[in-house]
Protein backbone atom coordinates (compact mmCIF):
# COMPACT_ATOMS: atom_id res chain seq x y z
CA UNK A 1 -23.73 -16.99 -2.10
CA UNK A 2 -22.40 -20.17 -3.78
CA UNK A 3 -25.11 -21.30 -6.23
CA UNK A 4 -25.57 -24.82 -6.19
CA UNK A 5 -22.72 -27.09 -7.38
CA UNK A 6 -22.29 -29.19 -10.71
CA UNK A 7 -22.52 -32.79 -10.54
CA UNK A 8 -18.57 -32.56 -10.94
CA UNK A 9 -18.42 -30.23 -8.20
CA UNK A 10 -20.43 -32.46 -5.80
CA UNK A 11 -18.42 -35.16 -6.90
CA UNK A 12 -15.13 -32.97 -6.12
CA UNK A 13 -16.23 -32.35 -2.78
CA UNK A 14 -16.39 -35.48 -1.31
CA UNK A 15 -13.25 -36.13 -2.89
CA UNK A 16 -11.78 -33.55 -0.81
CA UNK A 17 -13.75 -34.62 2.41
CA UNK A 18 -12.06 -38.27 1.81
CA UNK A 19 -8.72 -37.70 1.20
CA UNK A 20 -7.51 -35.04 3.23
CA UNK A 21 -4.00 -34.14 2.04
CA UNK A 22 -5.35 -34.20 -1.86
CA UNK A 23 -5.46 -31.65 -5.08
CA UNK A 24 -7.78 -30.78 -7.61
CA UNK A 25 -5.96 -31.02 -10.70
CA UNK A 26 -9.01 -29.45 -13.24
CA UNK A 27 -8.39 -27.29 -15.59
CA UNK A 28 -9.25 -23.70 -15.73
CA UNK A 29 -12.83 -23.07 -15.72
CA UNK A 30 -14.19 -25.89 -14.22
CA UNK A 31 -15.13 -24.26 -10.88
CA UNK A 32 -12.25 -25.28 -8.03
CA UNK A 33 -13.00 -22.78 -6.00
CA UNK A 34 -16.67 -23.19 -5.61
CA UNK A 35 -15.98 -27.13 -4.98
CA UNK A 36 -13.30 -26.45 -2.13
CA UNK A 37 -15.39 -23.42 -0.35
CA UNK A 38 -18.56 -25.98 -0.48
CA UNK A 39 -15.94 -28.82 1.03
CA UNK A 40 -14.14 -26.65 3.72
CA UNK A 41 -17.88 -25.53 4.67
CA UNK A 42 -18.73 -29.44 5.31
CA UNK A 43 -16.15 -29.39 8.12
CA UNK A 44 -16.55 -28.50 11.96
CA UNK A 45 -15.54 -24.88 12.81
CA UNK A 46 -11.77 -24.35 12.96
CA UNK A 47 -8.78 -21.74 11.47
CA UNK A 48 -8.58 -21.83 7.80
CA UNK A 49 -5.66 -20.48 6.06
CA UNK A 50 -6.04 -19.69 2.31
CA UNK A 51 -2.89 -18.94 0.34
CA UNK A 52 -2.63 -18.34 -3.36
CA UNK A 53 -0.39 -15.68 -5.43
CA UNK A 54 -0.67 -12.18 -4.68
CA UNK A 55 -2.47 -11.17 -7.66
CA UNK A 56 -4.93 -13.92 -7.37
CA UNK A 57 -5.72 -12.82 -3.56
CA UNK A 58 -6.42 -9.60 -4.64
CA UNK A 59 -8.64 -10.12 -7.76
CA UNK A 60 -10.80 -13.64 -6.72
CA UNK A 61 -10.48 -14.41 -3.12
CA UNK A 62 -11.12 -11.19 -1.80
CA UNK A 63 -14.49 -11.46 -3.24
CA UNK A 64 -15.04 -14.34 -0.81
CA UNK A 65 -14.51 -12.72 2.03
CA UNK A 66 -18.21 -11.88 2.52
CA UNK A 67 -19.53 -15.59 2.23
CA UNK A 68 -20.89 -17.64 4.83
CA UNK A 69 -17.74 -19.59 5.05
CA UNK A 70 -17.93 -21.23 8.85
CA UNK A 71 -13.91 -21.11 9.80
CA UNK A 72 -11.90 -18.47 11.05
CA UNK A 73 -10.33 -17.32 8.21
CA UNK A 74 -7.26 -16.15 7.36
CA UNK A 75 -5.79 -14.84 3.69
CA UNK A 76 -2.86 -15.02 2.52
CA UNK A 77 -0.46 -14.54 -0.01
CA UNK A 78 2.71 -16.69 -1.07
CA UNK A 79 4.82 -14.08 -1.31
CA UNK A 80 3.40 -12.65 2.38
CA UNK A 81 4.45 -16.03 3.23
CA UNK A 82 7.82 -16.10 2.03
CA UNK A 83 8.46 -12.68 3.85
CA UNK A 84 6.89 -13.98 7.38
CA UNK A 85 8.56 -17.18 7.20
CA UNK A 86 9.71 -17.44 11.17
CA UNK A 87 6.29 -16.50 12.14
CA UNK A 88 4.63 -19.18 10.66
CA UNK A 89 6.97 -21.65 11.52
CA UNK A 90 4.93 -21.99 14.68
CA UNK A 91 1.90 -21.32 13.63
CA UNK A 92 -1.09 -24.06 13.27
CA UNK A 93 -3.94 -24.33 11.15
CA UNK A 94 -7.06 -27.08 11.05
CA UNK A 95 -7.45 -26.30 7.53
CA UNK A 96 -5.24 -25.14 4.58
CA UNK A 97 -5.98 -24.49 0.66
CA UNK A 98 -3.32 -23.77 -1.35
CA UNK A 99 -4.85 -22.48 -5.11
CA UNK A 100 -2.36 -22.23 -7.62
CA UNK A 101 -0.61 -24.78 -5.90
CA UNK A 102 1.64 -25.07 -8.92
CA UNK A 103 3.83 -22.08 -7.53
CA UNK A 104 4.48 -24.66 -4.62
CA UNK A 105 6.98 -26.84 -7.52
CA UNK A 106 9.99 -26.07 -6.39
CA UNK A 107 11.09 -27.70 -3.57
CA UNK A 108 13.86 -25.58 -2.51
CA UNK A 109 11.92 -22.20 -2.44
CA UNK A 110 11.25 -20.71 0.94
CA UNK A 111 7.49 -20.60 0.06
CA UNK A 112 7.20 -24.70 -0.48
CA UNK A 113 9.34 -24.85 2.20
CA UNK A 114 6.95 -22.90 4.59
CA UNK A 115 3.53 -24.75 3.17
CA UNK A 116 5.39 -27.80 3.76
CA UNK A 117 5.75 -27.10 7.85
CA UNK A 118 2.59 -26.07 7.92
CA UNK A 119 0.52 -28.69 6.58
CA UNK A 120 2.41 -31.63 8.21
CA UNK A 121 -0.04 -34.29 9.44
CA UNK A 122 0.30 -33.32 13.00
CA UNK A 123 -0.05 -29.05 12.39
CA UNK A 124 -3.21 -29.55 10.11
CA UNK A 125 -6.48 -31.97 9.44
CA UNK A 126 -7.10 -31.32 6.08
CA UNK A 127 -4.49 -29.35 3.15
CA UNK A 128 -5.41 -29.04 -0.35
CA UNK A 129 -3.65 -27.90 -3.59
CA UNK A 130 -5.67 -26.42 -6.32
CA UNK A 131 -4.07 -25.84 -9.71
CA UNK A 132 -5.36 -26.25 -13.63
CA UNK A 133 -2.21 -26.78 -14.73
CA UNK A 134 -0.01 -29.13 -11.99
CA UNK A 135 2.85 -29.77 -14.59
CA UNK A 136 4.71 -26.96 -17.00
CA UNK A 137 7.25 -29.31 -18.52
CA UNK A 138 7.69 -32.26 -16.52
CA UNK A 139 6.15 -34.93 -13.82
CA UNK A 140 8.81 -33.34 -11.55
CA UNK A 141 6.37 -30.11 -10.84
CA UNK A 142 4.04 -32.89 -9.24
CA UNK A 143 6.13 -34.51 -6.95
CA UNK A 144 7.35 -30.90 -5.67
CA UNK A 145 3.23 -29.92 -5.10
CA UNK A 146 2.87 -32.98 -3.32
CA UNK A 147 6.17 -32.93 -1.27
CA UNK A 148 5.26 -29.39 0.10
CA UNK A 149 1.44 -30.34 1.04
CA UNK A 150 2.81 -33.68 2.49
CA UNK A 151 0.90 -35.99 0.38
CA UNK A 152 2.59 -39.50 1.07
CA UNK A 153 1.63 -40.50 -2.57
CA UNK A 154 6.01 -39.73 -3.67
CA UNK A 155 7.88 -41.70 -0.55
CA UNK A 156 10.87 -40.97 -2.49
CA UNK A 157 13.19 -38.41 -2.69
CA UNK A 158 13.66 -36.08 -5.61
CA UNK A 159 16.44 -37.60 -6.54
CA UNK A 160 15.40 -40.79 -6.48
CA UNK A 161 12.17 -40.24 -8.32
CA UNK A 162 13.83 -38.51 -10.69
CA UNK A 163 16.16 -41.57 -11.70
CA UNK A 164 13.25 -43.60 -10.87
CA UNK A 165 10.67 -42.56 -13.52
CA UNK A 166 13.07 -40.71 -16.22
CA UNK A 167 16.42 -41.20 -18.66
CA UNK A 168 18.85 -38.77 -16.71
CA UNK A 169 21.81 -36.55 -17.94
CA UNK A 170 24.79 -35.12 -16.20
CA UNK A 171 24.79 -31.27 -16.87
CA UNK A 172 27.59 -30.20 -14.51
CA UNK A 173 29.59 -31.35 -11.37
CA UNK A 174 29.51 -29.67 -7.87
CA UNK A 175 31.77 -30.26 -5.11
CA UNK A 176 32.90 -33.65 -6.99
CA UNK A 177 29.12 -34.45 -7.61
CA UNK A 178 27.44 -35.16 -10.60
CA UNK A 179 24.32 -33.03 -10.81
CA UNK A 180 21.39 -35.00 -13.39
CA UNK A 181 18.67 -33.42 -14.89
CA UNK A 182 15.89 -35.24 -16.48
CA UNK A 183 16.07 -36.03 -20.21
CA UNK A 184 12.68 -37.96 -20.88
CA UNK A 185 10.48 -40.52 -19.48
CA UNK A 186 11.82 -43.75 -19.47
CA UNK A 187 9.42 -46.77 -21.14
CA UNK A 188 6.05 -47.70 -19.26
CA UNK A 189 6.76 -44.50 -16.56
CA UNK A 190 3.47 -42.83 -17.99
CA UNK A 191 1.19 -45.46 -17.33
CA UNK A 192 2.72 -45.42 -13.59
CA UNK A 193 2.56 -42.13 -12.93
CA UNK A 194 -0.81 -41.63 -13.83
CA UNK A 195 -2.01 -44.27 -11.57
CA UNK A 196 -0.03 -42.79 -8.35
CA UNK A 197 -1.09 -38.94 -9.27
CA UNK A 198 -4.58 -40.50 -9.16
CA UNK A 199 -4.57 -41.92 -5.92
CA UNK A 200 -4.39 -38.24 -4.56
CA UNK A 201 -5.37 -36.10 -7.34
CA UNK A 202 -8.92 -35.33 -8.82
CA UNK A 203 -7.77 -34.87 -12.90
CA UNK A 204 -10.67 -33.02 -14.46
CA UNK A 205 -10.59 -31.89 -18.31
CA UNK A 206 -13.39 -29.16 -19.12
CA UNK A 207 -14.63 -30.80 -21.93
CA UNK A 208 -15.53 -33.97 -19.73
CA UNK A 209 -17.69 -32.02 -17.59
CA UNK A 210 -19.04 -29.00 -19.04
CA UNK A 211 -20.76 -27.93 -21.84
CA UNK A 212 -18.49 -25.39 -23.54
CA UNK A 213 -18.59 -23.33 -26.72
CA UNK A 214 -16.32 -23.21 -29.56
CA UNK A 215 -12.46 -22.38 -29.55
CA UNK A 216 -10.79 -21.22 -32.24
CA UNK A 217 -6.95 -20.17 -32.48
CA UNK A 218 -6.23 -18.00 -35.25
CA UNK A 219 -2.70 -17.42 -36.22
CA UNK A 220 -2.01 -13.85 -37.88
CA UNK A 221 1.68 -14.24 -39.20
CA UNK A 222 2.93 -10.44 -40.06
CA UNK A 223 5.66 -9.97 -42.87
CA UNK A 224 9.07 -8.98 -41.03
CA UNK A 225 12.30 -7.30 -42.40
CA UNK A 226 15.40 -8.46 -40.48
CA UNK A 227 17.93 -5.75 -40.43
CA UNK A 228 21.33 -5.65 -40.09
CA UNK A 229 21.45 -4.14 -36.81
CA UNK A 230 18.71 -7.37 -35.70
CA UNK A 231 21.32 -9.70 -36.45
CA UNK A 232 24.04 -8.41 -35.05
CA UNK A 233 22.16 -7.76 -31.84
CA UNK A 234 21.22 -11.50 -32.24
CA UNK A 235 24.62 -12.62 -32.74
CA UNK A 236 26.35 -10.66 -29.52
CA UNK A 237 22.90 -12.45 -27.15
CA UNK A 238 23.04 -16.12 -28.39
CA UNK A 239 27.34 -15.80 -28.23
CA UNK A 240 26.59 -14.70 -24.46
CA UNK A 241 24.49 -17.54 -24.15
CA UNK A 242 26.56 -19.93 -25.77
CA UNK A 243 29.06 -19.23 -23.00
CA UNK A 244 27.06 -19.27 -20.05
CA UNK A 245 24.69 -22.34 -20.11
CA UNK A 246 22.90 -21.38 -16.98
CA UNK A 247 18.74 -21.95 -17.16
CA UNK A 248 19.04 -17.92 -15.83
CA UNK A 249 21.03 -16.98 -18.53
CA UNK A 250 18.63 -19.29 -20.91
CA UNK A 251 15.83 -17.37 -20.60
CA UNK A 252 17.76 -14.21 -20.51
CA UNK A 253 18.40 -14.90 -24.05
CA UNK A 254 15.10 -15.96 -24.70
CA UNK A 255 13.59 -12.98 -23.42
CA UNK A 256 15.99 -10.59 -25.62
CA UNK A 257 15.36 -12.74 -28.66
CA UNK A 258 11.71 -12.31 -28.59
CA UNK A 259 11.84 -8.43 -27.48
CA UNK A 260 14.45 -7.88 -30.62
CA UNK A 261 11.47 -9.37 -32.77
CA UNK A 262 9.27 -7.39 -32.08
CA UNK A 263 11.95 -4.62 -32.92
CA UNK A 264 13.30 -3.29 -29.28
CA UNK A 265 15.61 -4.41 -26.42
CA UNK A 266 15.88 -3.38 -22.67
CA UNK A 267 19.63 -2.48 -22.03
CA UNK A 268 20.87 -2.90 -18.83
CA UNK A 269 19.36 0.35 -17.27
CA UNK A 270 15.86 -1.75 -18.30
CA UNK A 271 15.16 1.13 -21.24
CA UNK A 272 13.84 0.15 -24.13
CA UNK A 273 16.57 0.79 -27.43
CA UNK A 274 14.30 0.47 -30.45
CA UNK A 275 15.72 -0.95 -33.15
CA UNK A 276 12.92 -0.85 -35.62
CA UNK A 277 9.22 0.20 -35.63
CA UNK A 278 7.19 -2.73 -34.84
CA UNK A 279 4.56 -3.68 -37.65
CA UNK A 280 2.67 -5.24 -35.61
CA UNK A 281 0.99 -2.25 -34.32
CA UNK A 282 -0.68 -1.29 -37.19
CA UNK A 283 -1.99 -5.15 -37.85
CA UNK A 284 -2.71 -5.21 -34.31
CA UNK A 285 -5.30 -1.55 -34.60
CA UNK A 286 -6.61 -3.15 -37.61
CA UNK A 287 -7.59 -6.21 -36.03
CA UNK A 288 -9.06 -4.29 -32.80
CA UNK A 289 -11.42 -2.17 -35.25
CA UNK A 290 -12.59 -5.14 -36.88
CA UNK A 291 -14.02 -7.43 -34.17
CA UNK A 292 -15.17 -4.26 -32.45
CA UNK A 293 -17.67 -4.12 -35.20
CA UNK A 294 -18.72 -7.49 -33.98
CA UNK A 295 -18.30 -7.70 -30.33
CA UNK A 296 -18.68 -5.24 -27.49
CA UNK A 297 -15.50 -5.93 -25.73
CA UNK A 298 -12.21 -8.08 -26.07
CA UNK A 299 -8.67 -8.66 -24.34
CA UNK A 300 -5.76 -7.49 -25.51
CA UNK A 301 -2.88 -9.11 -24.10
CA UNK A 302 1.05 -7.88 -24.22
CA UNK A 303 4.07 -9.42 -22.21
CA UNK A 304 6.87 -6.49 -21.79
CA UNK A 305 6.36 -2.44 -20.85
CA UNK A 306 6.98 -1.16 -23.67
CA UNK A 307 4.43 -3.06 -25.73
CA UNK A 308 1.98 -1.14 -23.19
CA UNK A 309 3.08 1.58 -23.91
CA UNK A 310 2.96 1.44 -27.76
CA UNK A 311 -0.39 -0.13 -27.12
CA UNK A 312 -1.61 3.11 -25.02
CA UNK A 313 -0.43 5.55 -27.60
CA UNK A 314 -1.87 3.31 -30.41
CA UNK A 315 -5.23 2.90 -28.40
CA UNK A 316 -8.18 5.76 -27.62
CA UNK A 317 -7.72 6.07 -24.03
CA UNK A 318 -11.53 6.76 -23.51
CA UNK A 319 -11.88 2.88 -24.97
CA UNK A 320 -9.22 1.05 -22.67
CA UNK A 321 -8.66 -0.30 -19.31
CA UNK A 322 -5.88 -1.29 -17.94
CA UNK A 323 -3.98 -4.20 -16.39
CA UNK A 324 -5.08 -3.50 -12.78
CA UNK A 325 -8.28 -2.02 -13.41
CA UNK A 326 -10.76 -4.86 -14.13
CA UNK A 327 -13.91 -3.38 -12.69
CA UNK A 328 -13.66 -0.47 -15.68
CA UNK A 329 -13.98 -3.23 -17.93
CA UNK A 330 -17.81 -3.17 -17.73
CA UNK A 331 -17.61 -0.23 -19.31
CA UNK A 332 -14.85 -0.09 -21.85
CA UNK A 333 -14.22 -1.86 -25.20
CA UNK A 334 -10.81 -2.91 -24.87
CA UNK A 335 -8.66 -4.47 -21.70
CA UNK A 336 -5.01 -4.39 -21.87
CA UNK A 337 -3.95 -7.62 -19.63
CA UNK A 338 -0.32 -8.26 -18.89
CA UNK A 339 0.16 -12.31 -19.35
CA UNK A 340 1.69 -12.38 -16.05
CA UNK A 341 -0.78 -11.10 -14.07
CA UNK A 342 -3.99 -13.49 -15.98
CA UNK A 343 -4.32 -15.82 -13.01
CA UNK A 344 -7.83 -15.73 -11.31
CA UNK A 345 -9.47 -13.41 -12.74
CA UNK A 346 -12.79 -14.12 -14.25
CA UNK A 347 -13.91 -12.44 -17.63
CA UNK A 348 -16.74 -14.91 -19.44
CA UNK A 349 -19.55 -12.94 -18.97
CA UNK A 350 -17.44 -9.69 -20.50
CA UNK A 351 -15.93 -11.25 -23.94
CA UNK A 352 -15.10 -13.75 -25.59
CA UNK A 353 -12.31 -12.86 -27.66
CA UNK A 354 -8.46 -12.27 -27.01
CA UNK A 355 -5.62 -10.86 -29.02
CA UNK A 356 -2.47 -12.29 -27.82
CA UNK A 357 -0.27 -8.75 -29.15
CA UNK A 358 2.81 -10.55 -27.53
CA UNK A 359 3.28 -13.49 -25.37
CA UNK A 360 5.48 -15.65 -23.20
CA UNK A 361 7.01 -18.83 -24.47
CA UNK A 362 5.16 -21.24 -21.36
CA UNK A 363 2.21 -23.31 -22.50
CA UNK A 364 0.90 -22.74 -18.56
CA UNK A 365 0.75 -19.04 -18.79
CA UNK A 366 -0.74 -19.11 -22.31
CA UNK A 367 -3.54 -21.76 -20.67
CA UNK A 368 -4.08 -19.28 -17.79
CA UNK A 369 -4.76 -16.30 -20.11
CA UNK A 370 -7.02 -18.77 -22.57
CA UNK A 371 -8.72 -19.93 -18.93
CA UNK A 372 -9.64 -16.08 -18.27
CA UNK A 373 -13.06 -16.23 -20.99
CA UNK A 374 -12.99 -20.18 -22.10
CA UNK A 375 -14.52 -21.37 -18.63
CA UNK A 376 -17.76 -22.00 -17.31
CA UNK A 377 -20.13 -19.48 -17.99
CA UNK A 378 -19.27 -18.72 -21.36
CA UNK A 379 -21.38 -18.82 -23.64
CA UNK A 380 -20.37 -17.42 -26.82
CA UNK A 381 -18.14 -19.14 -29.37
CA UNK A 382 -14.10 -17.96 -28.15
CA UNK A 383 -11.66 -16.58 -30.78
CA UNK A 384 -8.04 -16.06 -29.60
CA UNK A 385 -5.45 -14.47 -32.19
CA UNK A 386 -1.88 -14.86 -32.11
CA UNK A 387 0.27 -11.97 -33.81
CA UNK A 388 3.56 -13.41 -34.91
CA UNK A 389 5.87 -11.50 -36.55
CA UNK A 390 7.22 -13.92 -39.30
CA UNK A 391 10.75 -14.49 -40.23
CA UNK A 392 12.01 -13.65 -36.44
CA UNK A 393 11.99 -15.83 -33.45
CA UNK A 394 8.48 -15.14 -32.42
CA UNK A 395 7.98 -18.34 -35.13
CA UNK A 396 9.82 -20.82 -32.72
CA UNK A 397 8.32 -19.18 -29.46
CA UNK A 398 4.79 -19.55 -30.32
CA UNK A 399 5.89 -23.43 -31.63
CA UNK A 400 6.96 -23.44 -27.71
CA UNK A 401 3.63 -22.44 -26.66
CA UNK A 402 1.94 -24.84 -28.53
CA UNK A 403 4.21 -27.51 -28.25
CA UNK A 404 4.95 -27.18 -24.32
CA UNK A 405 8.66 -26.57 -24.92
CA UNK A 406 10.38 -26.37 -21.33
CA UNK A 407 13.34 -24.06 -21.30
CA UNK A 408 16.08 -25.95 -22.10
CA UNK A 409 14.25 -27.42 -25.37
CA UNK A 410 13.11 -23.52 -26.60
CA UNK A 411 16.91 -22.48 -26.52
CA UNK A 412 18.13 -25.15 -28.98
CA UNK A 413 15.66 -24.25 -31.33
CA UNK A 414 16.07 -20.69 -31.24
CA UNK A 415 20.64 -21.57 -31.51
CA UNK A 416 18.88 -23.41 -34.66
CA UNK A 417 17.18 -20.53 -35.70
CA UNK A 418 20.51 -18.51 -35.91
CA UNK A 419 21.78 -20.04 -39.06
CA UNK A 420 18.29 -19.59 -40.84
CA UNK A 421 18.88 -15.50 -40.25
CA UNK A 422 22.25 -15.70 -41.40
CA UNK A 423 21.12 -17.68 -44.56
C-alpha cells in the first residue's frame, strides 16, 4: 500500500488533478510516483496507460502492479511503443503517465511522436510527464516534453522558439536551407522561461521539501602515464573527428577518448585492444576494502564491458551482484551497476555510498545514479567517489559532469586537451 503522502506530495496531487496535461519536474527522490498513483486514484474508473523506459518498467513499476490502483491498467514500455507504433495509433486512453518523460525530448523520434497522438486533448482526459531532470543541456528538452504530451504552454514551433528564446548559429545547409542550432540564451529569456515552464510544471528541489542527510563528493585523482601508443591512438580519433563534425561522430570520439584513458579501446568488431593496464583497478580494490570496514554494502558503478569485466575478475564473486540482479543485493557487499541502466531503481535503505569506477560525460545520468541512495528514505550521511585517472581526458569529462557540458561544448575541450598531451 501507499503510505500516506508528504505535505509536498499532497500538494503535488492536486496539482495534477488541476491541470490535466501537466509534469512533475522534482528531482530524484522526492516521491513522483507515490504523488501520481495517489492522483490517478482520485479519478473515476477508466484505462490507464503507464509508459516509462524499459528498464524502469521492469525494476519500479512492476512492483505496482499489485496496488489498489482503480483503472484498468495497462504497462508499457517506450521502446514497446516505438515497435507497436500502428497499433496505437488508434488506440485511446482516459489516462496517461509518462515517467521519465525526459526520453520524450526529441521531437522527431517515433516514441514522442506516438505519446504525442495519444494524449491529444480529444484521445485522453488527463496526461502527465514525470521526470527529475526535464533539461540535459538546454530549455529545448522542455519544449519537446511538452510538445509530445500536448501541453499548450509552447504555441510555437521549434523553430520558432528556438530563435525566440536563444542566440542561434548556422552549422550547415540542407537542400539550400540554413539549419541553426542554439548557441545561448539570449538576455532576460531565463526569467521568461521560468514563468511559462511554471504554468504547467510542478519544479520541486529535494532540499525544499525533505529532510535529507549529508552529500559528499570525493574526487580520487590516480597518477597516469601517457604512452606513446595513447597518443597516437588519440591523434588518428580526434583527426577523424576533426573531419566529420557530426554530433554522432562527436560522441564517437568522446567515447574512444575516455575508453583510451582508462587504457583500452573497442575496435570495430566491439573487442576490447588494451593498450595499457588500468591503475585504477588496484585504487579502485583498495578503496572497496576500506569502506567495507565501515559500511555493510556500497555501489560500484562502471560505464563500458570491459570495465565489468576487470571489475569481476578484480572482485570475490561470493561478495558481488550484478547489474540485473538487484534483489541479491540484500545479501551481498558490493553491486556492480551499469550507469545506463540507474533509472528507477531504489537503493536507500541498502547503502549509502557509491564508487563511480567509470562514468559517462552527462550531468543527467550522473544525477540518476546519485538519485539511486540520496532520496527519501535515506538516512545515513551519502559519500560518492569519483576515480579519475589524471593526466588523460577523464580530467575534462568529469569537468563535463559537473559542469553540465552538452556535447558539442565537451568536444572542444577535449580538441583543447590534445595540445596539453603533446606538450
Amino acid at each position: 500500500m501507499i503510505e500516506k503522502l508528504f505535505p509536498h506530495q499532497e500538494t503535488g496531487k492536486n496539482y495534477l488533478l488541476a491541470n490535466r496535461h501537466s509534469c512533475l519536474f522534482w528531482e530524484v527522490g522526492t516521491g513522483k510516483t507515490n504523488t501520481v498513483i495517489a492522483a490517478v486514484n482520485s479519478l473515476p474508473r477508466g484505462k490507464l496507460l503507464i509508459l516509462s523506459p524499459a528498464y524502469v518498467m521492469r525494476h519500479m513499476w512492476e512492483k505496482y502492479s499489485d496496488l489498489p490502483i482503480n483503472h484498468d491498467v495497462d504497462l508499457k514500455s517506450y521502446e514497446y511503443l516505438s515497435r507497436h507504433r500502428e497499433f496505437y495509433k488508434t488506440n485511446r486512453y482516459d489516462y496517461i503517465i509518462c515517467d521519465e518523460c525526459h526520453k520524450l525530448k526529441s521531437r522527431k523520434s517515433n516514441i514522442a511522436r506516438v505519446v504525442k497522438n495519444l494524449t491529444k486533448p480529444h484521445n485522453c482526459k488527463y496526461a502527465w510527464g514525470l521526470t527529475g531532470t526535464p533539461y540535459a543541456t538546454s530549455f529545448l528538452d522542455v519544449w519537446g516534453i511538452f510538445n509530445a504530451l500536448n501541453i499548450n504552454e509552447f504555441k510555437e514551433s521549434y523553430d520558432s522558439f528556438m530563435h525566440t528564446f536563444y542566440d542561434c548559429k548556422v552549422v550547415c545547409m540542407v537542400f539550400g536551407k540554413f539549419i541553426y542550432q542554439p548557441d545561448k540564451l539570449k538576455p532576460g529569456a531565463l526569467d521568461i522561461l521560468v514563468r511559462r515552464i511554471g504554468d504547467h510544471a510542478s519544479v520541486l528541489r529535494s532540499k525544499d521539501c525533505l529532510e535529507l542527510p549529508e552529500l559528499t563528493v570525493k574526487e580520487i585523482k590516480i597518477p597516469g602515464m601517457v604512452t606513446k601508443q595513447f597518443i597516437d591512438a588519440t591523434k588518428g580519433i580526434i583527426t577523424y573527428a576533426d573531419d566529420h563534425q557530426e554530433t554522432v561522430n562527436k560522441l564517437a570520439c568522446i567515447q574512444k577518448l575516455h575508453q583510451l584513458s582508462n587504457g583500452f579501446v573497442y575496435d570495430a568488431t566491439k573487442k576490447a585492444v588494451v593498450f595499457k593496464e588500468n591503475i585504477k583497478l588496484k585504487d579502485c580494490e583498495d578503496l572497496i576494502l576500506s569502506e567495507l570496514e565501515e559500511r555493510e554494502k556500497l555501489i560500484l558503478v562502471f560505464l563500458y564491458q570491459y570495465d565489468y569485466e576487470c571489475l569481476v575478475k578484480m572482485l570475490d564473486n561470493a561478495k558481488i551482484s550484478h547489474t540485473d540482479k538487484f534483489d541479491e543485493f540484500c545479501s551481498k557487499q558490493v553491486l556492480l551497476l551499469q550507469e545506463q541502466k540507474a533509472i528507477g531503481v531504489n537503493l536507500q535503505e541498502f547503502t549509502s555510498c557509491i564508487i563511480l569506477y567509470t562514468f559517462d560525460f552527462s550531468y543527467l545520468d550522473y544525477t540518476q545514479t546519485v538519485g539511486r541512495v540520496y532520496r527519501s528514505g535515506q538516512k545515513s550521511n551519502c559519500t560518492v567517489y569519483a576515480l579519475i585517472n589524471a593526466g588523460t581526458y577523464e580530467v575534462k569529462i568529469w569537468q563535463s559532469v559537473k559542469n553540465n557540458y552538452n556535447v558539442d561544448t565537451l568536444f572542444k575541450e577535449l580538441m583543447v586537451g590534445l595540445g596539453d598531451i603533446n606538450d
